[in-house]
C-alpha atoms as a PDB file:
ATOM      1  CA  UNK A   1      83.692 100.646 116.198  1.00  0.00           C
ATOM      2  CA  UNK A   2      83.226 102.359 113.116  1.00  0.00           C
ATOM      3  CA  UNK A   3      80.339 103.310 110.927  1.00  0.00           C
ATOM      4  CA  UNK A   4      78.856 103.244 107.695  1.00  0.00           C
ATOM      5  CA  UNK A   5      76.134 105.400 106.231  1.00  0.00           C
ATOM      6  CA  UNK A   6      73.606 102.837 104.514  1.00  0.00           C
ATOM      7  CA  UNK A   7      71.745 104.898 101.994  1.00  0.00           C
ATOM      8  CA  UNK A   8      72.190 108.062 100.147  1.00  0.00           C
ATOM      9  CA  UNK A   9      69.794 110.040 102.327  1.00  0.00           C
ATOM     10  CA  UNK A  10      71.939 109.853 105.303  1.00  0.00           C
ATOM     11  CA  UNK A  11      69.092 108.176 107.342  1.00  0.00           C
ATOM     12  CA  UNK A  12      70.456 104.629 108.103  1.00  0.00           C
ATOM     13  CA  UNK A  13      73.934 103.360 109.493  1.00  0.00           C
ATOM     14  CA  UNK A  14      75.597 100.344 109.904  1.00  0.00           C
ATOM     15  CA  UNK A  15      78.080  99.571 112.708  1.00  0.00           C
ATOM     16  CA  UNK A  16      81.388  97.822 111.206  1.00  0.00           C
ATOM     17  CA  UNK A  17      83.823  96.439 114.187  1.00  0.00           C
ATOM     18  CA  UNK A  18      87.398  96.007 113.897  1.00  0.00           C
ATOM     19  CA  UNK A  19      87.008  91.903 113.954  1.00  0.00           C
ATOM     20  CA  UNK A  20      83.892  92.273 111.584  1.00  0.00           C
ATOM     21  CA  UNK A  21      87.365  94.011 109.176  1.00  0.00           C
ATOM     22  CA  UNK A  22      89.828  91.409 110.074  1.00  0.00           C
ATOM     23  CA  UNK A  23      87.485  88.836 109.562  1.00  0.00           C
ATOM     24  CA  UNK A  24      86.518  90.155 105.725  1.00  0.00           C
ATOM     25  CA  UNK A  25      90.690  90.091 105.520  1.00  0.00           C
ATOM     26  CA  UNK A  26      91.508  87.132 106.278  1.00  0.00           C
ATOM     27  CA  UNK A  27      88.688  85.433 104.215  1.00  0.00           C
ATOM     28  CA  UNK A  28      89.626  88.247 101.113  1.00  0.00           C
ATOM     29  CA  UNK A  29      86.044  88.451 100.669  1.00  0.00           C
ATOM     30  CA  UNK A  30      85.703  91.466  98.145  1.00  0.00           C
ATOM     31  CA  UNK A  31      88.650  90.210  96.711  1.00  0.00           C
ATOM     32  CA  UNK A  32      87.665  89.761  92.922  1.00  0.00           C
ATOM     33  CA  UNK A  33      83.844  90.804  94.075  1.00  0.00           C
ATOM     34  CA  UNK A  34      83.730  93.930  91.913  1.00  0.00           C
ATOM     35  CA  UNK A  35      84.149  93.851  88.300  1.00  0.00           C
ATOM     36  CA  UNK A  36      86.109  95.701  86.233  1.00  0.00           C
ATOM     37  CA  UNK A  37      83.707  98.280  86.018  1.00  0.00           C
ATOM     38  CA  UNK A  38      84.343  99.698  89.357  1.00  0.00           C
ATOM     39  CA  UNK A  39      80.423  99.659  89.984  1.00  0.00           C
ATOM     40  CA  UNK A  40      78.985  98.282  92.985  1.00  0.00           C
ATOM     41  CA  UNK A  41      75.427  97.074  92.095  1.00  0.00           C
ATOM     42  CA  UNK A  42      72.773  94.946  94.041  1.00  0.00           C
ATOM     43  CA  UNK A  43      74.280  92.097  92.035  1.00  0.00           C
ATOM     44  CA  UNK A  44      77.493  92.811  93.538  1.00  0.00           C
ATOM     45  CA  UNK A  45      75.927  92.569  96.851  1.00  0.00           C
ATOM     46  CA  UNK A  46      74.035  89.256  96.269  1.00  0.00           C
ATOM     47  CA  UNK A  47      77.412  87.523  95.074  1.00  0.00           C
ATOM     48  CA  UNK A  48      79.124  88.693  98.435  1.00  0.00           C
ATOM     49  CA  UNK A  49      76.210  86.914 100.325  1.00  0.00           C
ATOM     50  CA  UNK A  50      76.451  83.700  97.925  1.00  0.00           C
ATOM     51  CA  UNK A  51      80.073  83.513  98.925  1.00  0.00           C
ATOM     52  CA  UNK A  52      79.620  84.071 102.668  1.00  0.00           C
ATOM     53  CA  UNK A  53      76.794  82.092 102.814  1.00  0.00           C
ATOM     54  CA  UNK A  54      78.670  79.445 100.972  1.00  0.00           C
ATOM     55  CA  UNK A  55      81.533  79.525 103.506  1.00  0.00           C
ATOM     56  CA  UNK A  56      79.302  79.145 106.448  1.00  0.00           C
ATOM     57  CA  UNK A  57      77.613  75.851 104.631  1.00  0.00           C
ATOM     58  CA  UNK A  58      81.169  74.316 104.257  1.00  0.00           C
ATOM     59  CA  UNK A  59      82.110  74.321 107.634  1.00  0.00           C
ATOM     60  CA  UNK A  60      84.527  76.884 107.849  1.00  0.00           C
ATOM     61  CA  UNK A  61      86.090  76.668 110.698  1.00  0.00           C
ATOM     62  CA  UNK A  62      85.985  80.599 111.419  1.00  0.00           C
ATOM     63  CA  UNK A  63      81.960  79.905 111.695  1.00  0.00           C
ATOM     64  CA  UNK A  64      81.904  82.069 114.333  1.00  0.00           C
ATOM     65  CA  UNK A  65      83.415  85.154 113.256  1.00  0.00           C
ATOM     66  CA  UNK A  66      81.882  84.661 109.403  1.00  0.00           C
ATOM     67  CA  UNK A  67      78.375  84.388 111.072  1.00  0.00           C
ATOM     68  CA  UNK A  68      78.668  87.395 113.459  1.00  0.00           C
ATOM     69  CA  UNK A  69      79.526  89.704 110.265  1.00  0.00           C
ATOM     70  CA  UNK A  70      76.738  88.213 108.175  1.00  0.00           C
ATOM     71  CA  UNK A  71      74.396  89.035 111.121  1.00  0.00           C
ATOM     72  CA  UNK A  72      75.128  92.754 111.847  1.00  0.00           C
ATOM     73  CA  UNK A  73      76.721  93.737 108.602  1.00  0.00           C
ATOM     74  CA  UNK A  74      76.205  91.603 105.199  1.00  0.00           C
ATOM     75  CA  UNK A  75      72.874  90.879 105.924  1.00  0.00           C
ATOM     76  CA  UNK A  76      71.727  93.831 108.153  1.00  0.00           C
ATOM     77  CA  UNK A  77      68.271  94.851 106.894  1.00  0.00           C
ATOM     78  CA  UNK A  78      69.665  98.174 105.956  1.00  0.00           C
ATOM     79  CA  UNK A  79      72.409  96.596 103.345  1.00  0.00           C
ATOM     80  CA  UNK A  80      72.193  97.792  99.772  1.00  0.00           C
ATOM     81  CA  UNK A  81      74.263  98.393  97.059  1.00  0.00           C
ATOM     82  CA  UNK A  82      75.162 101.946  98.692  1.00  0.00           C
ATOM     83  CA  UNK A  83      76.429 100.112 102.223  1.00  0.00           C
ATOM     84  CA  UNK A  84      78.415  97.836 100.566  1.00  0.00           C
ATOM     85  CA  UNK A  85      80.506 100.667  98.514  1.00  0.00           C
ATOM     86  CA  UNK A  86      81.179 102.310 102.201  1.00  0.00           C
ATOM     87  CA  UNK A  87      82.148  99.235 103.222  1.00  0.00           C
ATOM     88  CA  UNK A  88      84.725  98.290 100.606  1.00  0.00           C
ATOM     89  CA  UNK A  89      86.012 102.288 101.187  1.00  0.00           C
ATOM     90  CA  UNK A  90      86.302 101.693 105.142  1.00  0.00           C
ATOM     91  CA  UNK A  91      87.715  98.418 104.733  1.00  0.00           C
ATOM     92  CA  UNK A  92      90.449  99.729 102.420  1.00  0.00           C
ATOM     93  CA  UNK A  93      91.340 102.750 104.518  1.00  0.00           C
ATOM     94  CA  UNK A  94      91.549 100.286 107.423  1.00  0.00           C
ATOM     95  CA  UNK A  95      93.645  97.798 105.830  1.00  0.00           C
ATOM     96  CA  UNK A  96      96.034 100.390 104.147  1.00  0.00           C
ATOM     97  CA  UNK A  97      96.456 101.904 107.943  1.00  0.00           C
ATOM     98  CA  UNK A  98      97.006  97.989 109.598  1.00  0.00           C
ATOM     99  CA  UNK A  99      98.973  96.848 106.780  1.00  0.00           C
ATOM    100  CA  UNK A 100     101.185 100.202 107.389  1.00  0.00           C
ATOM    101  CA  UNK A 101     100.506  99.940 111.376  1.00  0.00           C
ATOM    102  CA  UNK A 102     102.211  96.293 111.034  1.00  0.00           C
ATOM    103  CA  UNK A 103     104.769  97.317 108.808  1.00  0.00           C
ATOM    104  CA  UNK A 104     106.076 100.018 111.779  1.00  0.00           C
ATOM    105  CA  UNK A 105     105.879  97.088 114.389  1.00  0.00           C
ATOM    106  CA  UNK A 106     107.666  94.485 112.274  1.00  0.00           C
ATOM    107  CA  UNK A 107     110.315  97.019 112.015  1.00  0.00           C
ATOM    108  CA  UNK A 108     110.596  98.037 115.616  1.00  0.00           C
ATOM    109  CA  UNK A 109     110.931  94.214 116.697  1.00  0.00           C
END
Protein backbone atom coordinates (compact mmCIF):
# COMPACT_ATOMS: atom_id res chain seq x y z
CA UNK A 1 0.00 0.00 0.00
CA UNK A 2 1.40 3.18 -0.74
CA UNK A 3 0.52 6.77 -0.10
CA UNK A 4 -0.04 10.02 -1.43
CA UNK A 5 -0.02 13.38 0.27
CA UNK A 6 -3.34 15.20 -0.99
CA UNK A 7 -2.67 18.85 -0.46
CA UNK A 8 0.23 21.09 -0.04
CA UNK A 9 -0.18 21.45 3.72
CA UNK A 10 0.67 17.94 4.40
CA UNK A 11 -2.73 17.39 6.20
CA UNK A 12 -4.58 14.84 3.94
CA UNK A 13 -3.44 11.42 2.31
CA UNK A 14 -4.64 9.15 -0.02
CA UNK A 15 -3.98 5.38 0.05
CA UNK A 16 -2.90 4.09 -3.62
CA UNK A 17 -2.75 0.00 -3.77
CA UNK A 18 -0.69 -1.91 -6.04
CA UNK A 19 -4.00 -3.15 -8.16
CA UNK A 20 -5.43 0.50 -7.85
CA UNK A 21 -1.53 1.00 -10.17
CA UNK A 22 -1.97 -1.94 -12.36
CA UNK A 23 -5.34 -1.14 -12.96
CA UNK A 24 -4.45 2.76 -14.15
CA UNK A 25 -1.74 0.59 -16.46
CA UNK A 26 -3.51 -1.46 -18.10
CA UNK A 27 -6.32 1.08 -18.94
CA UNK A 28 -3.18 3.88 -19.78
CA UNK A 29 -5.32 6.27 -18.11
CA UNK A 30 -2.95 9.41 -17.80
CA UNK A 31 -1.75 8.43 -20.95
CA UNK A 32 -2.19 11.70 -23.12
CA UNK A 33 -4.08 13.30 -19.82
CA UNK A 34 -1.53 16.08 -19.34
CA UNK A 35 -0.81 18.56 -21.90
CA UNK A 36 2.14 19.68 -23.16
CA UNK A 37 2.51 22.06 -20.58
CA UNK A 38 3.51 19.66 -17.96
CA UNK A 39 0.82 21.35 -15.57
CA UNK A 40 -1.57 19.39 -13.72
CA UNK A 41 -4.67 21.62 -13.15
CA UNK A 42 -8.26 20.88 -11.77
CA UNK A 43 -9.10 20.58 -15.46
CA UNK A 44 -6.68 17.91 -15.74
CA UNK A 45 -8.35 16.18 -12.97
CA UNK A 46 -11.97 16.53 -14.27
CA UNK A 47 -10.87 14.97 -17.76
CA UNK A 48 -9.36 11.88 -15.83
CA UNK A 49 -12.85 11.44 -14.15
CA UNK A 50 -14.74 12.02 -17.65
CA UNK A 51 -12.65 9.19 -18.99
CA UNK A 52 -13.06 6.80 -16.05
CA UNK A 53 -16.40 7.57 -15.64
CA UNK A 54 -16.87 7.02 -19.30
CA UNK A 55 -15.30 3.54 -19.11
CA UNK A 56 -17.46 2.41 -16.31
CA UNK A 57 -20.75 3.59 -18.50
CA UNK A 58 -19.51 1.37 -21.44
CA UNK A 59 -19.36 -1.70 -19.77
CA UNK A 60 -15.91 -2.32 -19.41
CA UNK A 61 -15.44 -5.42 -18.52
CA UNK A 62 -12.70 -4.56 -15.75
CA UNK A 63 -15.89 -2.78 -13.90
CA UNK A 64 -14.69 -4.00 -10.95
CA UNK A 65 -11.26 -2.96 -10.64
CA UNK A 66 -12.09 0.64 -12.59
CA UNK A 67 -14.83 1.22 -9.88
CA UNK A 68 -12.74 0.29 -6.78
CA UNK A 69 -10.01 3.03 -7.93
CA UNK A 70 -12.65 5.65 -8.68
CA UNK A 71 -13.99 4.99 -5.13
CA UNK A 72 -10.85 5.32 -2.91
CA UNK A 73 -8.62 7.24 -5.22
CA UNK A 74 -10.07 9.37 -8.35
CA UNK A 75 -12.89 10.41 -6.59
CA UNK A 76 -11.76 10.37 -2.89
CA UNK A 77 -13.09 13.59 -1.33
CA UNK A 78 -9.58 14.68 -0.73
CA UNK A 79 -8.59 14.59 -4.71
CA UNK A 80 -7.34 17.83 -6.19
CA UNK A 81 -5.15 18.95 -8.63
CA UNK A 82 -2.16 18.44 -6.01
CA UNK A 83 -3.19 14.43 -5.47
CA UNK A 84 -3.34 13.80 -8.85
CA UNK A 85 0.42 15.18 -9.61
CA UNK A 86 1.56 12.58 -6.66
CA UNK A 87 -0.23 10.21 -8.28
CA UNK A 88 1.13 10.44 -11.81
CA UNK A 89 4.86 10.66 -9.80
CA UNK A 90 4.05 7.30 -7.78
CA UNK A 91 2.60 5.70 -10.65
CA UNK A 92 5.69 6.39 -12.77
CA UNK A 93 8.22 5.35 -10.16
CA UNK A 94 6.12 2.18 -9.83
CA UNK A 95 5.87 1.37 -13.35
CA UNK A 96 9.60 2.22 -14.16
CA UNK A 97 10.46 -0.37 -11.09
CA UNK A 98 7.69 -3.28 -12.57
CA UNK A 99 8.53 -2.62 -16.03
CA UNK A 100 12.38 -3.15 -14.85
CA UNK A 101 11.18 -5.89 -12.12
CA UNK A 102 9.64 -7.83 -15.31
CA UNK A 103 12.39 -7.21 -17.45
CA UNK A 104 14.83 -9.25 -14.68
CA UNK A 105 12.16 -12.13 -14.60
CA UNK A 106 11.69 -12.42 -18.36
CA UNK A 107 15.35 -12.81 -18.43
CA UNK A 108 15.78 -15.35 -15.70
CA UNK A 109 13.01 -17.67 -17.38
Amino acid sequence: MYKIQANASGTREIEVSAEHLLTIDRHSLFRNLVDSNGIVGEDVLDKLKFNVRSMLESGNPDGKALLDLSLDVIYNKDMKAFGLQKLIKLYDEWHAHYVEQDKEETVEQ
